[in-house]
Protein backbone atom coordinates (compact mmCIF):
# COMPACT_ATOMS: atom_id res chain seq x y z
CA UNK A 1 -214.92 97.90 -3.90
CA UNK A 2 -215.02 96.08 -7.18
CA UNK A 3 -213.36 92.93 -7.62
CA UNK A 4 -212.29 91.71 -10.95
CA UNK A 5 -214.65 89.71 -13.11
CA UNK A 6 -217.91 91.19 -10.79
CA UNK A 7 -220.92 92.72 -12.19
CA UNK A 8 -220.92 96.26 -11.22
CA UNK A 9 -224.70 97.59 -10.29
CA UNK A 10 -226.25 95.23 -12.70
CA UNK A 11 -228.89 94.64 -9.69
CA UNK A 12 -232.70 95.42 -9.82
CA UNK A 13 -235.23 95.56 -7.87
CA UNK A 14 -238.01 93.79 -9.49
CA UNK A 15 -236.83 91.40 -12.13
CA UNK A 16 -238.91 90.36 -14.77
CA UNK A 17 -239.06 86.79 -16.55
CA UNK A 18 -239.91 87.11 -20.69
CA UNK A 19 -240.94 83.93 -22.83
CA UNK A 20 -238.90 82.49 -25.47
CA UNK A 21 -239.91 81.98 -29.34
CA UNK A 22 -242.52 85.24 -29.08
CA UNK A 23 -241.78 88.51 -30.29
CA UNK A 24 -241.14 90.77 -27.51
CA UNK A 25 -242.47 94.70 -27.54
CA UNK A 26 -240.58 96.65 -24.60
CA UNK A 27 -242.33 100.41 -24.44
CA UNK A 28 -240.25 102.66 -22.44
CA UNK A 29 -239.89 107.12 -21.53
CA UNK A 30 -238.14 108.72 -18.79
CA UNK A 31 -239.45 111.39 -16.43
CA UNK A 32 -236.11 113.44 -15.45
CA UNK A 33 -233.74 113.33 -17.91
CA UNK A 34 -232.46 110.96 -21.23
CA UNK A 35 -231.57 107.43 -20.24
CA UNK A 36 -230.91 104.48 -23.18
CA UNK A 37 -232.01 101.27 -21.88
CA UNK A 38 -230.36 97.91 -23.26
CA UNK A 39 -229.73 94.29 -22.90
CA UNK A 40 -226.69 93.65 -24.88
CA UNK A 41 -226.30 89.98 -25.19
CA UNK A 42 -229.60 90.41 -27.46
CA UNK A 43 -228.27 93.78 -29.36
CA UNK A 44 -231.26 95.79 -27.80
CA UNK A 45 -231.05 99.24 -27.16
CA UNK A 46 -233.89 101.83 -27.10
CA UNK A 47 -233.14 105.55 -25.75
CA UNK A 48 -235.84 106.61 -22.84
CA UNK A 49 -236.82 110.58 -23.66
CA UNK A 50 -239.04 112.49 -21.33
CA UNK A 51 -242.44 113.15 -22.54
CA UNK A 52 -242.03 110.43 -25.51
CA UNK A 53 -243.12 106.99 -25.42
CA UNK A 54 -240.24 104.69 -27.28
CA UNK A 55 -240.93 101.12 -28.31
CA UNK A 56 -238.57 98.02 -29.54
CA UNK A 57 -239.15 94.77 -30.34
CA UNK A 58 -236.84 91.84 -30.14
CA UNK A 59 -237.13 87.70 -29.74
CA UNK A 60 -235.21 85.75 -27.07
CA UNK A 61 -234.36 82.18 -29.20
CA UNK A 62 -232.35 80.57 -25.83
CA UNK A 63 -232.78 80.51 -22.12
CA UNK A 64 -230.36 82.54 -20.33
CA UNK A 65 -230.20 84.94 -18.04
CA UNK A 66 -229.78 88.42 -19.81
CA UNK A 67 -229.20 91.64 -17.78
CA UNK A 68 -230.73 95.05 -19.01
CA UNK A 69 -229.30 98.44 -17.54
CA UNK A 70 -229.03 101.85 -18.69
CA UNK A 71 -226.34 102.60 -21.15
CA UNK A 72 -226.60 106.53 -20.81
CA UNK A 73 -224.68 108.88 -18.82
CA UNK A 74 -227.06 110.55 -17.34
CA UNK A 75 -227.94 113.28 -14.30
């Protein structure tokens, strides 16, 4: 059951620490079917195709902790 004001699957797992104040280059593709990865607090998305390798770049200016997750419906 969810309960109000819970994160809902926002759980991973291997999490992944990124520096601040350097540019950032994520590369991501898909295997199965389209998925569109993104961390929103930063205003990155970047769709995941199969068979095509997709890159984005972005810059974390403040500690935090910033969850990614797929933003497609996919399946």
């Amino acid at each position: 059951d969810l309960k109000k004001n819970h994160f809902r699957l926002l759980d991973v797992d291997n999490r992944i620490i990124l520096p601040m104040n350097n540019q950032i280059r994520i590369l991501v593709t898909a295997t199965d079917v389209i998925h569109s990865w993104t961390i929103p607090s930063l205003g990155v998305k970047v769709d995941a195709n199969p068979g095509r390798l997709n890159q984005t770049n972005f810059f974390i200016n403040r500690p935090g902790i910033y969850y990614g997750q797929c933003s497609e419906i996919c399946g």
